[in-house]
PDB file of N, CA and C in Angstrom:
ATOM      1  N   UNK A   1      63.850 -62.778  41.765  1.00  0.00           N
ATOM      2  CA  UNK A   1      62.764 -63.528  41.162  1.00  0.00           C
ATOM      3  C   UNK A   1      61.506 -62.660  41.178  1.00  0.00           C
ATOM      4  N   UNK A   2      60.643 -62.700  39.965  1.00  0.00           N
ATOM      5  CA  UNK A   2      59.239 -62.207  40.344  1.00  0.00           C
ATOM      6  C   UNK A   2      58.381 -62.981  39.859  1.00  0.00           C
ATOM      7  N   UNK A   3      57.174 -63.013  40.862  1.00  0.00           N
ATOM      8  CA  UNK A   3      56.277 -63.690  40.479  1.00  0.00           C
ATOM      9  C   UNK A   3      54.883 -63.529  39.919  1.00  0.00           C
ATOM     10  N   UNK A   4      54.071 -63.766  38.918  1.00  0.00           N
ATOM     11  CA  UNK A   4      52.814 -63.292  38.672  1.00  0.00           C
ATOM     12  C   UNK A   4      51.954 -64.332  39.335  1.00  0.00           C
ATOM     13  N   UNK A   5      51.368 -63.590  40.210  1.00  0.00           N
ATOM     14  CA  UNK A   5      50.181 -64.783  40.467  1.00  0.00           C
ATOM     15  C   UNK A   5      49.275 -64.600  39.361  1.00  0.00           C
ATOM     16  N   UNK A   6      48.454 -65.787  39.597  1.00  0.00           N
ATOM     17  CA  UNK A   6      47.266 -65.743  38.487  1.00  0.00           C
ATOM     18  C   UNK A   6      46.038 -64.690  38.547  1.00  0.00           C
ATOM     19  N   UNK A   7      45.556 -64.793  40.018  1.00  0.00           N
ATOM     20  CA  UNK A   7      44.507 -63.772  40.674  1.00  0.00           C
ATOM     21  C   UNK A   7      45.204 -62.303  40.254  1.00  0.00           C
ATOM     22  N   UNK A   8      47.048 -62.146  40.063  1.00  0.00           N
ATOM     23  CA  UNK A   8      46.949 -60.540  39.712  1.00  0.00           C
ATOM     24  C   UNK A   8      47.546 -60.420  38.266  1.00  0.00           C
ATOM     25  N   UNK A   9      47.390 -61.533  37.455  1.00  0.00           N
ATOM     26  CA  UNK A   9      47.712 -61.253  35.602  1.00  0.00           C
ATOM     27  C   UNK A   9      46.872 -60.379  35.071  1.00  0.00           C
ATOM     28  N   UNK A  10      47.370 -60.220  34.350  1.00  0.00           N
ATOM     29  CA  UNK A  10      46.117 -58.440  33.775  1.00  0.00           C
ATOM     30  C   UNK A  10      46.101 -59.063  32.342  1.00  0.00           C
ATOM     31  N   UNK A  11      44.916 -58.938  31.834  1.00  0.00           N
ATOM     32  CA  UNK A  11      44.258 -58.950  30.346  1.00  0.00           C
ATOM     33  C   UNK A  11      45.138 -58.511  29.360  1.00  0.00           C
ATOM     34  N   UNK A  12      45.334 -58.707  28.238  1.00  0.00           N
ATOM     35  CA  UNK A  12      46.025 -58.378  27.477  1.00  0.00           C
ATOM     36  C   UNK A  12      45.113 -58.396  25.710  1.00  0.00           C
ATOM     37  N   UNK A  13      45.185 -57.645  24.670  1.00  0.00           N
ATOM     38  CA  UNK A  13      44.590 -57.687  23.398  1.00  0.00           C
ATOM     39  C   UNK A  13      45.320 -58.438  22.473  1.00  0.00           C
ATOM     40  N   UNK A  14      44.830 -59.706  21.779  1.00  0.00           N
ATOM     41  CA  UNK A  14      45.746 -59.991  20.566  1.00  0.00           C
ATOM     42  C   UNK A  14      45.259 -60.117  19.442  1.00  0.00           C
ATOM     43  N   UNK A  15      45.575 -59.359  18.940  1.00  0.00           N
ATOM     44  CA  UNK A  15      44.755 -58.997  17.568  1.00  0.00           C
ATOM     45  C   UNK A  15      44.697 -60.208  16.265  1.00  0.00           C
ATOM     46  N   UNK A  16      43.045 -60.357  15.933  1.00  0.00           N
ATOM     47  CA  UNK A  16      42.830 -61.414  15.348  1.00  0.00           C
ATOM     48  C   UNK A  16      42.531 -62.229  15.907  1.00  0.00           C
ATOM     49  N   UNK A  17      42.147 -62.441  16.808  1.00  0.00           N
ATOM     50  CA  UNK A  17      41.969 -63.754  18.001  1.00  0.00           C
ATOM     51  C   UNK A  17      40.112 -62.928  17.931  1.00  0.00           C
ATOM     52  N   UNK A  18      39.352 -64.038  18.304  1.00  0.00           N
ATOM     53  CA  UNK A  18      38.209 -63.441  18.406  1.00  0.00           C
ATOM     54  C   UNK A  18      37.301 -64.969  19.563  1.00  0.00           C
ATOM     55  N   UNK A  19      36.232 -64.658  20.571  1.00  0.00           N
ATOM     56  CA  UNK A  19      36.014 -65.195  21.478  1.00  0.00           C
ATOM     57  C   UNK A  19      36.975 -65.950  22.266  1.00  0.00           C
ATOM     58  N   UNK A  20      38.232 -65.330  22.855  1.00  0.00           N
ATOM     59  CA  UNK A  20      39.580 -65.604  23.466  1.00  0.00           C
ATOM     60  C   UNK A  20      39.298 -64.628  24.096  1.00  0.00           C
ATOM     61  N   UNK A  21      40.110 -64.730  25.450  1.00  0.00           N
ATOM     62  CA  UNK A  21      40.480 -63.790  26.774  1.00  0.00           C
ATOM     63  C   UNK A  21      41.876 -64.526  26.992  1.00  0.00           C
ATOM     64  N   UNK A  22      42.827 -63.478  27.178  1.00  0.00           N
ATOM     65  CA  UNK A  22      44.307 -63.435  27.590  1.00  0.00           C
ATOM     66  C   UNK A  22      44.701 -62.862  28.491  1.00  0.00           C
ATOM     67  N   UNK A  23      45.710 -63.308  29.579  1.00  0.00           N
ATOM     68  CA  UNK A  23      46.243 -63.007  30.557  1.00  0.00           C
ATOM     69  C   UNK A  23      47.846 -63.212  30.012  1.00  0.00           C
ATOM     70  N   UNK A  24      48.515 -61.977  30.907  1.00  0.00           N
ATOM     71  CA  UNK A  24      50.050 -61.877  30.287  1.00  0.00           C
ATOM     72  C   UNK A  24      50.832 -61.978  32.011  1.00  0.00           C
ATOM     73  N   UNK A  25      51.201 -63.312  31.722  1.00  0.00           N
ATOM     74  CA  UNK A  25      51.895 -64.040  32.709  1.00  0.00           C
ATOM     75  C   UNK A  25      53.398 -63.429  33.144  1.00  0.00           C
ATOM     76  N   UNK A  26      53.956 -63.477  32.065  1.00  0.00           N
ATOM     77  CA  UNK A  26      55.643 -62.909  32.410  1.00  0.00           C
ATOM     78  C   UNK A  26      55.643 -61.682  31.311  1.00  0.00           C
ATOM     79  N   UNK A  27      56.945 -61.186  31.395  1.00  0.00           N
ATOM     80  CA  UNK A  27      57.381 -60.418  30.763  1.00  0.00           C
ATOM     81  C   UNK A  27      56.888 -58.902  29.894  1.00  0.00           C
ATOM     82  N   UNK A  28      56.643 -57.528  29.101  1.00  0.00           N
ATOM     83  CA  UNK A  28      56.170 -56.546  29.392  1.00  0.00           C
ATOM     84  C   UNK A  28      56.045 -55.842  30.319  1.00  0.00           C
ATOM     85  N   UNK A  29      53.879 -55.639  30.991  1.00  0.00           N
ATOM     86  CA  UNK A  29      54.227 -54.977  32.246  1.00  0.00           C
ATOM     87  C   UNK A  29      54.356 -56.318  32.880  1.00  0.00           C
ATOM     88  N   UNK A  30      54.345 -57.047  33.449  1.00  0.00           N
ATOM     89  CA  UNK A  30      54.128 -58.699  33.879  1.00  0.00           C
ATOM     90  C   UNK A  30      55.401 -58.514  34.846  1.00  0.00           C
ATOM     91  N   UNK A  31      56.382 -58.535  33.907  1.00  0.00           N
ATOM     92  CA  UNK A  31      58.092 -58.898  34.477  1.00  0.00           C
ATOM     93  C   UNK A  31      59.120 -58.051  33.847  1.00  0.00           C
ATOM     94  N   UNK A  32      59.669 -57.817  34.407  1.00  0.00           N
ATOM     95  CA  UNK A  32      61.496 -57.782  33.448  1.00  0.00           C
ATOM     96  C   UNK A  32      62.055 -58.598  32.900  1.00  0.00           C
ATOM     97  N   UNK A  33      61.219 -59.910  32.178  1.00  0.00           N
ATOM     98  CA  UNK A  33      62.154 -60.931  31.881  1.00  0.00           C
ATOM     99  C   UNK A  33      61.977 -60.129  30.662  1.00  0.00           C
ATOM    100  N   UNK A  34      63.370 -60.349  29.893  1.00  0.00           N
ATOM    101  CA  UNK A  34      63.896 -59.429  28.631  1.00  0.00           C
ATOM    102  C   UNK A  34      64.476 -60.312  27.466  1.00  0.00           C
ATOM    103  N   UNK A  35      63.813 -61.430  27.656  1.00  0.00           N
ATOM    104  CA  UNK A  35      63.910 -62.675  26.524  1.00  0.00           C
ATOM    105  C   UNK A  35      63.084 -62.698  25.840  1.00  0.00           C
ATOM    106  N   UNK A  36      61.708 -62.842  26.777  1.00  0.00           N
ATOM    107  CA  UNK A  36      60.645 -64.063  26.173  1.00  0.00           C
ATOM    108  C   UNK A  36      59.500 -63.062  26.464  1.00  0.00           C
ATOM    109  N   UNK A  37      58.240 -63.157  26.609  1.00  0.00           N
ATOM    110  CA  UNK A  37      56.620 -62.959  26.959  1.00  0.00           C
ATOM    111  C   UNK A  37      55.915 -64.361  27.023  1.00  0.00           C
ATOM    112  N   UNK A  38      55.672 -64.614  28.571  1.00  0.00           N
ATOM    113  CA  UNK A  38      54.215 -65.398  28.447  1.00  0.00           C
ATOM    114  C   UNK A  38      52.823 -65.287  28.420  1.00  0.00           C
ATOM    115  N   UNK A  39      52.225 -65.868  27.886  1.00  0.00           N
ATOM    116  CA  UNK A  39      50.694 -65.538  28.076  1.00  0.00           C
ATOM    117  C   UNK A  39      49.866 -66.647  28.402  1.00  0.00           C
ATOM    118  N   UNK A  40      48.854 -66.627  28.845  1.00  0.00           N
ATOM    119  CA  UNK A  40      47.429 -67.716  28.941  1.00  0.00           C
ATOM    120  C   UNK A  40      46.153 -67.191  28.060  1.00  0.00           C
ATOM    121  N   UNK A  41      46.176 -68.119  27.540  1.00  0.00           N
ATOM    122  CA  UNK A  41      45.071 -68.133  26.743  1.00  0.00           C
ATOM    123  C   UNK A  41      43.893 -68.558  26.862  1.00  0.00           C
ATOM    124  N   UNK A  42      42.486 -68.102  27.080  1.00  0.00           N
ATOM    125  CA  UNK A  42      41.737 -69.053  27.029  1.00  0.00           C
ATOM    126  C   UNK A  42      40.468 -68.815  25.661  1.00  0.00           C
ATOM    127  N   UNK A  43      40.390 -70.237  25.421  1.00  0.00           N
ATOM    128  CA  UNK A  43      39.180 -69.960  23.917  1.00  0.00           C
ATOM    129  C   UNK A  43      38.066 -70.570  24.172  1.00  0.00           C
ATOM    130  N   UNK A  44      37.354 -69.981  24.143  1.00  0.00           N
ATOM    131  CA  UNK A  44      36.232 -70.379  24.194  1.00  0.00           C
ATOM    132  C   UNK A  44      35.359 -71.071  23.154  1.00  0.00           C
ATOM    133  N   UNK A  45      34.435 -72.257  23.120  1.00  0.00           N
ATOM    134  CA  UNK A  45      33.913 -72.925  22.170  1.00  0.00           C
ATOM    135  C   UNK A  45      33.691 -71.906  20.864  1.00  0.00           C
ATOM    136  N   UNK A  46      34.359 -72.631  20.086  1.00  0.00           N
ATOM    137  CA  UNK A  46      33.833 -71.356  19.252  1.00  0.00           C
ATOM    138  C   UNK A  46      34.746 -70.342  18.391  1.00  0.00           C
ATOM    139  N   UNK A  47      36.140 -70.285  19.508  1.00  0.00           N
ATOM    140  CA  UNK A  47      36.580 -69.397  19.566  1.00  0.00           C
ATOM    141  C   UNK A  47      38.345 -69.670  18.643  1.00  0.00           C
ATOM    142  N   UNK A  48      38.416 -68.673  18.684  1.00  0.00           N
ATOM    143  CA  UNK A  48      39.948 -69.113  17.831  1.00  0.00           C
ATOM    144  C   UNK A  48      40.947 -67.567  17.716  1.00  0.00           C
ATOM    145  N   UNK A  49      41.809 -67.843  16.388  1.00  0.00           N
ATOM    146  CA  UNK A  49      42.566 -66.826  15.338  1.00  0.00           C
ATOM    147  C   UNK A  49      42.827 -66.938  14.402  1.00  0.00           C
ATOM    148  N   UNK A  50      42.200 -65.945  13.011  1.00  0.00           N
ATOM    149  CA  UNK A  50      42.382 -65.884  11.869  1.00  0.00           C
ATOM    150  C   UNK A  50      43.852 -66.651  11.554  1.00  0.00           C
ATOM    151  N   UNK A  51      43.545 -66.851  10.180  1.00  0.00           N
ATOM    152  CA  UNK A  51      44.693 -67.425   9.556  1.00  0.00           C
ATOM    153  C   UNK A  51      45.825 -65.873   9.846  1.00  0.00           C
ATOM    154  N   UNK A  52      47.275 -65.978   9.658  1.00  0.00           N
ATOM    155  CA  UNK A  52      47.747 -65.037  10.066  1.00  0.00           C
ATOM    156  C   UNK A  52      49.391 -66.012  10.432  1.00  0.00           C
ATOM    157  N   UNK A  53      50.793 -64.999   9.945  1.00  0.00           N
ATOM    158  CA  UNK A  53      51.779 -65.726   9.878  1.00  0.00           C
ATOM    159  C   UNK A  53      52.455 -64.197  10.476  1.00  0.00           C
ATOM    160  N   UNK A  54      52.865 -64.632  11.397  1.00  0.00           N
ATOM    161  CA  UNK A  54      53.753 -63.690  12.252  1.00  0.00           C
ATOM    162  C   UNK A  54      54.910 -63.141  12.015  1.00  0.00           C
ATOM    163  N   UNK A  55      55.898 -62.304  12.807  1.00  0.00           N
ATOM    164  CA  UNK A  55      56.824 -61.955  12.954  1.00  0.00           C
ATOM    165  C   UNK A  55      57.760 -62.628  13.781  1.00  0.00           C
ATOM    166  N   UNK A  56      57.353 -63.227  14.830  1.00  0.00           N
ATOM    167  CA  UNK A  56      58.159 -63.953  15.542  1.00  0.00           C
ATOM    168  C   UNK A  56      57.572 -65.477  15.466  1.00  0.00           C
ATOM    169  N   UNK A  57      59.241 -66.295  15.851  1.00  0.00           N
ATOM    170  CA  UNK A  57      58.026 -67.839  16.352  1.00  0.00           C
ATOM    171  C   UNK A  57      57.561 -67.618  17.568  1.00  0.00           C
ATOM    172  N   UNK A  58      56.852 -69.093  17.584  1.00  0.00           N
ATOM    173  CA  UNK A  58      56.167 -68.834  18.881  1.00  0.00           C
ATOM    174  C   UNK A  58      56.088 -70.706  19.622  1.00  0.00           C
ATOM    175  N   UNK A  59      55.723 -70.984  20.517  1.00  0.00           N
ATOM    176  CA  UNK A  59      55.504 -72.295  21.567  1.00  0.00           C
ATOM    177  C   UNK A  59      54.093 -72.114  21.488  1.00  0.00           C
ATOM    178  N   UNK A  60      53.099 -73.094  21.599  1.00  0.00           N
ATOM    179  CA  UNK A  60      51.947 -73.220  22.314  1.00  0.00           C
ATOM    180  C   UNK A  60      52.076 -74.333  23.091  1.00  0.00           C
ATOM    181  N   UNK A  61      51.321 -74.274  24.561  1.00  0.00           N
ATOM    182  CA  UNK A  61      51.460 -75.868  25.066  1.00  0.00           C
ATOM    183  C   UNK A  61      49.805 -75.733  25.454  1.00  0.00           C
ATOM    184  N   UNK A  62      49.283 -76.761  25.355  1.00  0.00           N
ATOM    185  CA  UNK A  62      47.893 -76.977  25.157  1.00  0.00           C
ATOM    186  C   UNK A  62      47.288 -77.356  26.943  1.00  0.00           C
ATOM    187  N   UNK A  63      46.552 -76.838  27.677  1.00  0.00           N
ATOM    188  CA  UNK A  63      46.565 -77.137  29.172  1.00  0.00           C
ATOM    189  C   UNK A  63      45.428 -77.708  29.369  1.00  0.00           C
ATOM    190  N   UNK A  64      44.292 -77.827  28.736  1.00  0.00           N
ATOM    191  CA  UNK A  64      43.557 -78.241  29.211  1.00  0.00           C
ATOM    192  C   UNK A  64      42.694 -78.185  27.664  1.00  0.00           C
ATOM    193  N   UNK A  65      41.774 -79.311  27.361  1.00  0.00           N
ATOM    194  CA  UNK A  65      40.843 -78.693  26.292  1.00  0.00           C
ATOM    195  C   UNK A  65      41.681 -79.024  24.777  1.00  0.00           C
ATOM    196  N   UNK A  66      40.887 -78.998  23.675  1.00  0.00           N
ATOM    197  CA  UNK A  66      41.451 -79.007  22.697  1.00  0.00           C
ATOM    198  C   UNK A  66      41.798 -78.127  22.396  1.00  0.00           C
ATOM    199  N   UNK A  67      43.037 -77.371  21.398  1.00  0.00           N
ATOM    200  CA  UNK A  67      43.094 -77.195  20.383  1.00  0.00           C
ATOM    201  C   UNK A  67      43.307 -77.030  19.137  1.00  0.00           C
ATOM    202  N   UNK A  68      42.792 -76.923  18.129  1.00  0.00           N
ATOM    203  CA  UNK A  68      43.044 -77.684  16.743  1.00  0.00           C
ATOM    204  C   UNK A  68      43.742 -75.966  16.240  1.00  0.00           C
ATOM    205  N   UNK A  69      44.859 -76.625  15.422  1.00  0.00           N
ATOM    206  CA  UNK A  69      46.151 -75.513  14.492  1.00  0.00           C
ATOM    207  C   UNK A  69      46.122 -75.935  13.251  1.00  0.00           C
ATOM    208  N   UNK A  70      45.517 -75.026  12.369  1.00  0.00           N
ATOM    209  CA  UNK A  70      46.138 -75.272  10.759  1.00  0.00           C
ATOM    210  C   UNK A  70      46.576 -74.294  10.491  1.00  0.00           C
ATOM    211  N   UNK A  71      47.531 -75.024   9.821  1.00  0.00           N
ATOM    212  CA  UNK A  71      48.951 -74.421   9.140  1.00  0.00           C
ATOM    213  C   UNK A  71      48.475 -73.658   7.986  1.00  0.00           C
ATOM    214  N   UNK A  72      49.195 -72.779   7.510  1.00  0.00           N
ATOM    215  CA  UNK A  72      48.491 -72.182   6.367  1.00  0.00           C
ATOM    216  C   UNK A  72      49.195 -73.212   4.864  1.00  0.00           C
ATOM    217  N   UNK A  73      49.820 -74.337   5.092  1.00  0.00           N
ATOM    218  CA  UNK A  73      50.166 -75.458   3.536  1.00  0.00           C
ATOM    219  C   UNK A  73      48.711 -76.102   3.899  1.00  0.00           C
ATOM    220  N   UNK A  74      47.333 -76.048   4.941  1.00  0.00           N
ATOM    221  CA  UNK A  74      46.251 -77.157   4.988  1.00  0.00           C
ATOM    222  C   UNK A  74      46.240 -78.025   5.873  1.00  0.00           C
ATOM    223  N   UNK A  75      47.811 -78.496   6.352  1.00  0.00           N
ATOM    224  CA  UNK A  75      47.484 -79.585   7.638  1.00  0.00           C
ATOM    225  C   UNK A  75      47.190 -79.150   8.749  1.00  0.00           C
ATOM    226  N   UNK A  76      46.366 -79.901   9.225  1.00  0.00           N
ATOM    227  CA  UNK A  76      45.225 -79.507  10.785  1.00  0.00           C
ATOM    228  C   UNK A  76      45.775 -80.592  12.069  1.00  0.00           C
ATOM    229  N   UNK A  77      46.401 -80.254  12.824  1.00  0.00           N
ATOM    230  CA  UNK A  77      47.122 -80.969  14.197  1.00  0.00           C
ATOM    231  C   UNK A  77      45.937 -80.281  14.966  1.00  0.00           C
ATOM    232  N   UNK A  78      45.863 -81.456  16.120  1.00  0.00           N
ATOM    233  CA  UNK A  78      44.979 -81.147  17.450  1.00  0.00           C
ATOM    234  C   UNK A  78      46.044 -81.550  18.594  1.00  0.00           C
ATOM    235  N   UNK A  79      45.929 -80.143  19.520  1.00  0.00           N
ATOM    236  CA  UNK A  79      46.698 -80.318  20.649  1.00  0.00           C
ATOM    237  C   UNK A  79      45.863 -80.672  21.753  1.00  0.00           C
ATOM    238  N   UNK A  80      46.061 -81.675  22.199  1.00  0.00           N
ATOM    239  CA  UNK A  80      45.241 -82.492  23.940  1.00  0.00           C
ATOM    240  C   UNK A  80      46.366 -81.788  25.191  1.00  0.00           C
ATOM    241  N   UNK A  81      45.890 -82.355  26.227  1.00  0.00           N
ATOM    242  CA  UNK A  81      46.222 -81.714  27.220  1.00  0.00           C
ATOM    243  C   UNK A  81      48.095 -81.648  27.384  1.00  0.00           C
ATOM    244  N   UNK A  82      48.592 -80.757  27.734  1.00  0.00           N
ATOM    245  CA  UNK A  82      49.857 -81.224  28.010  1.00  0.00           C
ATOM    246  C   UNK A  82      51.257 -80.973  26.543  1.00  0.00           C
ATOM    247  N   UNK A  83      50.251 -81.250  25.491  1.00  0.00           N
ATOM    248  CA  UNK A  83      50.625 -81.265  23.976  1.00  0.00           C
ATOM    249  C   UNK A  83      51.201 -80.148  23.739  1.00  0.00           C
ATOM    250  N   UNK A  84      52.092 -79.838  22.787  1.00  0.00           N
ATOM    251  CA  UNK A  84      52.554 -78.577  22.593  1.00  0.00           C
ATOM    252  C   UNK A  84      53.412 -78.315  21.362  1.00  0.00           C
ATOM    253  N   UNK A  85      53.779 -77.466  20.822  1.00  0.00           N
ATOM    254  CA  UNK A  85      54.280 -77.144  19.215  1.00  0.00           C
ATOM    255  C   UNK A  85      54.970 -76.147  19.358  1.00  0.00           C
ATOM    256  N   UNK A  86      55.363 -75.556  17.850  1.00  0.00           N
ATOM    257  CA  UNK A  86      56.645 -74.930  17.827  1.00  0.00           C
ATOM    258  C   UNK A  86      56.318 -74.228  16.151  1.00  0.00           C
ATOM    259  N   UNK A  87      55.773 -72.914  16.680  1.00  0.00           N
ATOM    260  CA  UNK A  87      55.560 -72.246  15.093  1.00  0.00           C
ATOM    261  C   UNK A  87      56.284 -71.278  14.550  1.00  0.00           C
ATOM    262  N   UNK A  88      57.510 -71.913  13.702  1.00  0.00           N
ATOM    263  CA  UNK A  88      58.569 -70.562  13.170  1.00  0.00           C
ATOM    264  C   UNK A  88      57.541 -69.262  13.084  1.00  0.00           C
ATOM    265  N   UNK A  89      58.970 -68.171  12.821  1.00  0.00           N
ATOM    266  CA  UNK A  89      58.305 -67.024  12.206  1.00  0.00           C
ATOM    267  C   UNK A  89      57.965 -67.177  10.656  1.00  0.00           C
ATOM    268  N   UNK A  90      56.973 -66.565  10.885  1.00  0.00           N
ATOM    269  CA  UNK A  90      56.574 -66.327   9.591  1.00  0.00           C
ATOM    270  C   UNK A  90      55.976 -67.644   8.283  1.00  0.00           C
ATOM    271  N   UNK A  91      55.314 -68.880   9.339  1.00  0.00           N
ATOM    272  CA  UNK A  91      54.719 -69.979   9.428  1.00  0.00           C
ATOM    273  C   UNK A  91      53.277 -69.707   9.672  1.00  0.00           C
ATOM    274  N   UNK A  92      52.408 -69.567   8.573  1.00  0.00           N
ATOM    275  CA  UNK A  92      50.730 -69.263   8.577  1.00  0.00           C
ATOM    276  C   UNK A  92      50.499 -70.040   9.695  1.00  0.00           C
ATOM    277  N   UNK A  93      49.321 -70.033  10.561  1.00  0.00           N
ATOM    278  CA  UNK A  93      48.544 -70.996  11.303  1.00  0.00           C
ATOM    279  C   UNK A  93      47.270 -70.079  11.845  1.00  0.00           C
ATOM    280  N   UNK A  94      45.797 -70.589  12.219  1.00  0.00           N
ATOM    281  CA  UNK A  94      45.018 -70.536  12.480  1.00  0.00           C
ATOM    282  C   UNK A  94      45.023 -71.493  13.675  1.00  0.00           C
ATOM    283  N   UNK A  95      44.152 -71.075  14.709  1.00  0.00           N
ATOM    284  CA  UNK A  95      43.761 -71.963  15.690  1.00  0.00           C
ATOM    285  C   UNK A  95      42.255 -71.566  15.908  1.00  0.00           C
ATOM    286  N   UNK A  96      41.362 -72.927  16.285  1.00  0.00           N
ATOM    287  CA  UNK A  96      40.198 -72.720  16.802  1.00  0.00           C
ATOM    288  C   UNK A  96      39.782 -74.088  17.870  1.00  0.00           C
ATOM    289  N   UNK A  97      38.810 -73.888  18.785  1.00  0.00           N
ATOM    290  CA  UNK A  97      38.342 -74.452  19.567  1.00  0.00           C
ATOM    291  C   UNK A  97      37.268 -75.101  18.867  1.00  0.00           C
ATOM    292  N   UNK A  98      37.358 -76.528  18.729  1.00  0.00           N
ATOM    293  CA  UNK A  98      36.027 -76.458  17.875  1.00  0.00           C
ATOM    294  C   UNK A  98      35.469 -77.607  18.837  1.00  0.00           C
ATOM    295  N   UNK A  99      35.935 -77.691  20.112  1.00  0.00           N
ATOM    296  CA  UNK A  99      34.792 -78.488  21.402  1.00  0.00           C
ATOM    297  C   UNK A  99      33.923 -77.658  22.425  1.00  0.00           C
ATOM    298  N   UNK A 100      33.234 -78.717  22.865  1.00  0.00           N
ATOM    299  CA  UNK A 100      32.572 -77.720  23.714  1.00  0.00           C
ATOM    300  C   UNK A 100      32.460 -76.956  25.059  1.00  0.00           C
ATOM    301  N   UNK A 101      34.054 -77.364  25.511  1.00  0.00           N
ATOM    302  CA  UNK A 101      34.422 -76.666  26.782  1.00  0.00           C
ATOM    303  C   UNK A 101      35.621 -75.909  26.416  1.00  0.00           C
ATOM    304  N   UNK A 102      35.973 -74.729  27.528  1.00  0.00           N
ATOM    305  CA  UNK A 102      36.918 -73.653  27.244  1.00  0.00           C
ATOM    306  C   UNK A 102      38.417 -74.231  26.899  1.00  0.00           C
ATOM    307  N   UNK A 103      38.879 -74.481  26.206  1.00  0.00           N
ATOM    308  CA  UNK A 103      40.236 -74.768  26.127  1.00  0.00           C
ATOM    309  C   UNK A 103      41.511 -73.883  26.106  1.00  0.00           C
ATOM    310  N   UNK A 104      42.531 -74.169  26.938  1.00  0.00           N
ATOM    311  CA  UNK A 104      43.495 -73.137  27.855  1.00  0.00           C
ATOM    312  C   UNK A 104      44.395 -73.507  27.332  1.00  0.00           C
ATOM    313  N   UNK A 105      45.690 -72.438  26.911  1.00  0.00           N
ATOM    314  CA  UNK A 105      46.576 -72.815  26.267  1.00  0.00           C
ATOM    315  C   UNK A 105      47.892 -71.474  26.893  1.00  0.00           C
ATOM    316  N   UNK A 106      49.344 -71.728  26.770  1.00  0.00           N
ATOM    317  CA  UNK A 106      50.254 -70.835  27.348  1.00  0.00           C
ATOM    318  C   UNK A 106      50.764 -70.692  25.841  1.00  0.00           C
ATOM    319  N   UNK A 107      51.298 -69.465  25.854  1.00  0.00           N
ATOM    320  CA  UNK A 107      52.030 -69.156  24.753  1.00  0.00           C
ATOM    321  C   UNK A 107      53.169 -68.284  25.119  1.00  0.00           C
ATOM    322  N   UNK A 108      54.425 -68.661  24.518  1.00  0.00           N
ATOM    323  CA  UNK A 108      55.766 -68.416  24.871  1.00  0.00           C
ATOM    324  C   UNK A 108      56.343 -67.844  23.537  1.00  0.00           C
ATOM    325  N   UNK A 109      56.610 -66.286  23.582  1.00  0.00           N
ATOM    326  CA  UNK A 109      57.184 -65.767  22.349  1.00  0.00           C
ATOM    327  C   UNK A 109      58.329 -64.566  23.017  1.00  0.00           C
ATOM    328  N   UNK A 110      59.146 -64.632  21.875  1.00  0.00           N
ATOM    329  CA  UNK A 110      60.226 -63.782  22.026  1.00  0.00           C
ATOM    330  C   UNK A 110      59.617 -62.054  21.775  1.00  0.00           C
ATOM    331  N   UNK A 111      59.799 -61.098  21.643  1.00  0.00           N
ATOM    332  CA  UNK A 111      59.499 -59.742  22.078  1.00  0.00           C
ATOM    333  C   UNK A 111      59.748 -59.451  20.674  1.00  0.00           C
ATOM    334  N   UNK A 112      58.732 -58.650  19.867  1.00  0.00           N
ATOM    335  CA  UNK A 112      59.253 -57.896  18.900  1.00  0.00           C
ATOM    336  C   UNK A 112      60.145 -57.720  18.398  1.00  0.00           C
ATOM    337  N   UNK A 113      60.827 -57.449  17.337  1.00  0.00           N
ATOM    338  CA  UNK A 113      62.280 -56.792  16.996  1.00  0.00           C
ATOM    339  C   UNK A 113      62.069 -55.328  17.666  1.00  0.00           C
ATOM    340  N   UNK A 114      61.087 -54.621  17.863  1.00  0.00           N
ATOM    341  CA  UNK A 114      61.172 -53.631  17.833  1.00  0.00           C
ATOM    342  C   UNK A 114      60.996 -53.240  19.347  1.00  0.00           C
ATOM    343  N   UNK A 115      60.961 -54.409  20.156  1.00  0.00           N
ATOM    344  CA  UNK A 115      61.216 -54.020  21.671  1.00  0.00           C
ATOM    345  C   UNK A 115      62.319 -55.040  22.227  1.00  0.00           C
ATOM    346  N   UNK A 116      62.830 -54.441  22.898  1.00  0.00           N
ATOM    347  CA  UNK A 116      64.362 -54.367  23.744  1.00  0.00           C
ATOM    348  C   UNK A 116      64.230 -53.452  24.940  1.00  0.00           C
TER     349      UNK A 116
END
């Protein structure tokens, strides 16, 4: 088993995300888990990610705080605490914080095609 504590998760960059700070919970340098990557997210009022449709799907589960996901067809879902979704690959979505405290979110994605 390994464990990440929180006090030793290390920062991580995700491009397109802008007033967000990320911590990479499992997998990369994190872990050897050779499935998945977790991360923590946090956004700050304000804060979000460009519209943008990925390569992989992905999980969000919403921990604390709002936050609001539009899809790139226009519909806008808000995730509350606990709440959580499921965004194929290659499924547009935007997310932003649009309250006024930090809202924390985990995100659970499978690894690149191009890492193994």
């Amino acid at each position: 088993m390994e464990i990440t504590r929180l006090a030793d998760a290390q920062p991580y960059s995700a491009p397109k995300h802008y007033d967000m700070r990320s911590l990479r919970l499992q997998g990369f340098e994190a872990s050897s888990a050779d499935f998945a990557w977790t991360g923590l997210s946090y956004f700050l009022p304000g804060g979000g990610a460009e519209m943008d449709s990925g390569l992989s799907a992905k999980i969000y589960v919403a921990l604390a705080g709002e936050i609001t996901i539009e899809l790139g067809t226009g519909d806008v879902y808000v995730l509350g605490a606990l709440d959580s979704c499921f965004i194929a690959a290659g499924e547009a979505r935007a997310i932003r914080n649009e309250g006024n405290v930090v809202a924390t979110m985990l995100v659970v994605m499978p690894y690149p095609e191009t890492q193994t």
